[in-house]
Protein backbone atom coordinates (compact mmCIF):
# COMPACT_ATOMS: atom_id res chain seq x y z
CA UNK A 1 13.14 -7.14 -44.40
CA UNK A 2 16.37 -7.30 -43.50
CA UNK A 3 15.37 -4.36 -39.81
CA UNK A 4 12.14 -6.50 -39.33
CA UNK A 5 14.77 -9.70 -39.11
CA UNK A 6 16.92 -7.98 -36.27
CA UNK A 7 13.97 -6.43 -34.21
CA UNK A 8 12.59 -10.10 -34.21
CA UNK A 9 16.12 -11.64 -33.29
CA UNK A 10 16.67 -8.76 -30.66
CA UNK A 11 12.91 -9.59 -29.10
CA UNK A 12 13.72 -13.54 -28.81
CA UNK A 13 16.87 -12.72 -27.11
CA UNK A 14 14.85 -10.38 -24.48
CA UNK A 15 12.62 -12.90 -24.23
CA UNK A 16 15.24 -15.58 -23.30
CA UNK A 17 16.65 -13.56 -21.29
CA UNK A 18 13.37 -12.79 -19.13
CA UNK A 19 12.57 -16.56 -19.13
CA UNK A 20 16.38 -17.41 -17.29
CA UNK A 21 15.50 -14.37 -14.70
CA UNK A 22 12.00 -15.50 -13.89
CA UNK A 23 13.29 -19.35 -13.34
CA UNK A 24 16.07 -17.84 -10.80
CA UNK A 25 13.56 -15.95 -8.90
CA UNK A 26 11.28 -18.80 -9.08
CA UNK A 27 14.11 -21.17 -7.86
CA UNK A 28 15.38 -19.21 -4.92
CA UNK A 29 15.16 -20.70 -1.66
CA UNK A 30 12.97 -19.54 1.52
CA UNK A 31 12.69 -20.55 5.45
CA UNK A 32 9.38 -21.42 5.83
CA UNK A 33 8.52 -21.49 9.42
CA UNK A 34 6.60 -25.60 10.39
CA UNK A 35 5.67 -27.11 12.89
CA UNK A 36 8.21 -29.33 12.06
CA UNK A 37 10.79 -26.29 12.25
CA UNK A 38 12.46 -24.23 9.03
CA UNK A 39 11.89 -26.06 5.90
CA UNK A 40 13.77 -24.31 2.68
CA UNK A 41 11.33 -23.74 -0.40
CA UNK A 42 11.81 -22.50 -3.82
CA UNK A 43 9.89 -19.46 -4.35
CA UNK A 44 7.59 -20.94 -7.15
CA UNK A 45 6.52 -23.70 -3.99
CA UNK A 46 5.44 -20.24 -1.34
CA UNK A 47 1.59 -19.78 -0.67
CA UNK A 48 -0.71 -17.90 0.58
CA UNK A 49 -0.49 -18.37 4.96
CA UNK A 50 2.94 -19.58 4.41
CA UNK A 51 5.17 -17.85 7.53
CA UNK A 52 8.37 -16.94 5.70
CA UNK A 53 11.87 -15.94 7.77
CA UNK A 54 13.62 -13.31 5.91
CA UNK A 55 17.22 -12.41 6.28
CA UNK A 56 18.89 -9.11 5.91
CA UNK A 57 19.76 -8.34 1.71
CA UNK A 58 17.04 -11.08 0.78
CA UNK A 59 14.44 -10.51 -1.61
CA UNK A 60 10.96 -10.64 -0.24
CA UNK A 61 9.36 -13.51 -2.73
CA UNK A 62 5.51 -12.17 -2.20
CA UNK A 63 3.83 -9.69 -0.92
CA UNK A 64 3.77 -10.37 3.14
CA UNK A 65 2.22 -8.62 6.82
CA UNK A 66 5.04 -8.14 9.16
CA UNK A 67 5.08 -10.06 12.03
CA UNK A 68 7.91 -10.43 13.97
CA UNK A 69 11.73 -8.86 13.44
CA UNK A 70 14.64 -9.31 14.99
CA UNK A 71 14.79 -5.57 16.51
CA UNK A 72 13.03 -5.68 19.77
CA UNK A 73 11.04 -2.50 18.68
CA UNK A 74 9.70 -4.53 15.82
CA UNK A 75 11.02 -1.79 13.29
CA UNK A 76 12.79 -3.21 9.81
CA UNK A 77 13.97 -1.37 7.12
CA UNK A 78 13.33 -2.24 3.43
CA UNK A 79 14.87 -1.06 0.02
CA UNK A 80 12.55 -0.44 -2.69
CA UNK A 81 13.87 0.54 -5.30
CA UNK A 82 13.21 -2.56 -7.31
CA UNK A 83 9.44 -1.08 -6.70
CA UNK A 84 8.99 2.41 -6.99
CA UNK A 85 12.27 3.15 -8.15
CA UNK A 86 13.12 5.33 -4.90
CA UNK A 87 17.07 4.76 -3.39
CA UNK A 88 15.43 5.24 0.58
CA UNK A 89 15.26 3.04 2.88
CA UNK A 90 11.77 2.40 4.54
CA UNK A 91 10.66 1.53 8.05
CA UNK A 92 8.20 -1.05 8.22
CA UNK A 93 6.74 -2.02 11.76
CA UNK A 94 6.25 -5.72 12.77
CA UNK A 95 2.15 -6.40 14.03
CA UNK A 96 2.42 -5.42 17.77
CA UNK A 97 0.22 -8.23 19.29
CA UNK A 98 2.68 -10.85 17.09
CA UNK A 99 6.17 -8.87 18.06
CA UNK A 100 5.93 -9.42 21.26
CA UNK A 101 6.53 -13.00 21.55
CA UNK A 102 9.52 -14.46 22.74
CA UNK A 103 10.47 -16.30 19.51
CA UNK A 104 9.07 -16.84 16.29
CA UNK A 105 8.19 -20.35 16.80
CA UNK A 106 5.54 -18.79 19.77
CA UNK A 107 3.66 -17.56 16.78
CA UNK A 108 2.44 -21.41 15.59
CA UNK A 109 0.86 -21.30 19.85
CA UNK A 110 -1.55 -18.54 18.82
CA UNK A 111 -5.06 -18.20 16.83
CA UNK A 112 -5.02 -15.51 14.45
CA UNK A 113 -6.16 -14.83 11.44
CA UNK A 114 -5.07 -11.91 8.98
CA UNK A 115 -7.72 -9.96 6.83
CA UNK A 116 -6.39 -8.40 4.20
CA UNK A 117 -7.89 -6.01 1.31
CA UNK A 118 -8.19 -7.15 -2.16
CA UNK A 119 -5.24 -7.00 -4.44
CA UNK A 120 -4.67 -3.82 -6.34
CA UNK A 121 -1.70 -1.78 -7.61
CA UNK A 122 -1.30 0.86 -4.96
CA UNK A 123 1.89 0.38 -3.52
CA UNK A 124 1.52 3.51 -0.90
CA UNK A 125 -0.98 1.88 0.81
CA UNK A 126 -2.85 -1.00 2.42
CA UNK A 127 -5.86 -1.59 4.73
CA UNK A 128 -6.47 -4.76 6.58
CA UNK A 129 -6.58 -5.87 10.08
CA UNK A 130 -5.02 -8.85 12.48
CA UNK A 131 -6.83 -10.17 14.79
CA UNK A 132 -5.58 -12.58 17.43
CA UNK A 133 -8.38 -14.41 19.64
CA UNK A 134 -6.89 -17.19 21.85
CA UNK A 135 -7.31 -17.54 25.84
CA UNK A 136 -10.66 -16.55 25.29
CA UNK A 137 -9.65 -12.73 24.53
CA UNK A 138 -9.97 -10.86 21.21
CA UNK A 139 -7.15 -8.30 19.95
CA UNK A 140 -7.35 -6.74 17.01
CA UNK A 141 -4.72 -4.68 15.39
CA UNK A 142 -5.30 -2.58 12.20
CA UNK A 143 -3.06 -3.35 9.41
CA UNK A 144 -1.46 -0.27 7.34
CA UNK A 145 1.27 0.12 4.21
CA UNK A 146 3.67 0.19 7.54
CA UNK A 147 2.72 -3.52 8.14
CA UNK A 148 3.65 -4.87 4.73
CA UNK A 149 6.43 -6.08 3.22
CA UNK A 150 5.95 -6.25 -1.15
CA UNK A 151 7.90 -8.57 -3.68
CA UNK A 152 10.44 -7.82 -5.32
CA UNK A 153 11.64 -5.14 -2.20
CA UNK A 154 14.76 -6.50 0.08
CA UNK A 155 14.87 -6.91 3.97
CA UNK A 156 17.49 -3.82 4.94
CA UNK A 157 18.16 -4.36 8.07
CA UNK A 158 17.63 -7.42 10.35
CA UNK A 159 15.67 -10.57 10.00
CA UNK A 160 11.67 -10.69 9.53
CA UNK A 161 9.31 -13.01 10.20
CA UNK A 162 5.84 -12.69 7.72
CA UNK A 163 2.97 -14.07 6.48
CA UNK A 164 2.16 -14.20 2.37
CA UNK A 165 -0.99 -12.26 1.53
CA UNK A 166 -0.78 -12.04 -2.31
CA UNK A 167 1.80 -14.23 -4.59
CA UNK A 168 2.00 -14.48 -8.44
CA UNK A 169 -0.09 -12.01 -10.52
CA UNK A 170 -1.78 -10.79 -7.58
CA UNK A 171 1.20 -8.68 -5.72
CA UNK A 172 1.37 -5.29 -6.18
CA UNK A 173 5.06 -5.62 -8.59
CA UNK A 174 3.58 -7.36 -11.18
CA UNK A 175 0.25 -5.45 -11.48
């Protein structure tokens, strides 16, 4: 009786414990790119479409295609070891057709729309496409794992600019 008694007070202390870290994460606060300008958002508030600004050591709150970074080459680096439990950085590369605008703002001037596969738990890759059809032209960039930017991994290097794809149950960290 007296084991069962401790296992059960040891679980409701885990549990507390997992219920204070989820309302942090939930509670952290995001630039959300508007028409009205940057808006700051708790991560429980972030949608699907939503255009998040990310800075350098900040969690990404969802999982997100790459738009725009602050290197001119587009290239970001991400830790993941909060993922996949590897110490290495990782490049990811910003969509080209969306990189080279002049500032991120430029991006709410464009028509675009993302397609993205359906969610799923492989974290090594990703297939969807971005296709940008404004001025009466049509470019379309495939999308690849080097596009994406998952929860729970940290911006690296640099600011990012992306747009959510999955949130909640549906990113790849928490299936």
């Amino acid at each position: 009786g007296f084991v069962l008694f401790v296992t059960m007070c040891r679980e409701a202390v885990d549990d507390y414990r997992r219920y204070r870290r989820d309302k942090e994460a939930n509670s952290q606060k995001y630039k959300k790119l508007t028409r009205d300008g940057i808006v700051r958002i708790p991560s429980s508030d972030i949608q699907v479409g939503h255009l998040l600004i990310l800075e350098k050591n900040q969690r990404v709150p969802a999982d997100m295609v790459l738009l725009r970074t602050s290197d001119k080459d587009g290239g970001c680096f991400i830790r993941t070891d909060q993922l996949d439990g590897e110490t290495d950085w990782k490049l990811r590369l910003a969509v080209q057709g969306t990189q080279m605008l002049a500032v991120n703002v430029d991006i709410l001037d464009i028509t675009a729309q993302v397609y993205a596969e359906k969610p799923q738990k492989a974290i090594h890759s990703f297939v969807g496409t971005f296709t940008r059809n404004d001025e009466g032209t049509v470019q379309e960039d495939s999308l690849s794992i080097e596009n994406t930017l998952w929860a729970n991994t940290v911006v690296a290097s640099g600011t990012a600019l992306g747009v959510v794809i999955y949130t909640g149950c549906e990113t790849r960290s928490v299936m």
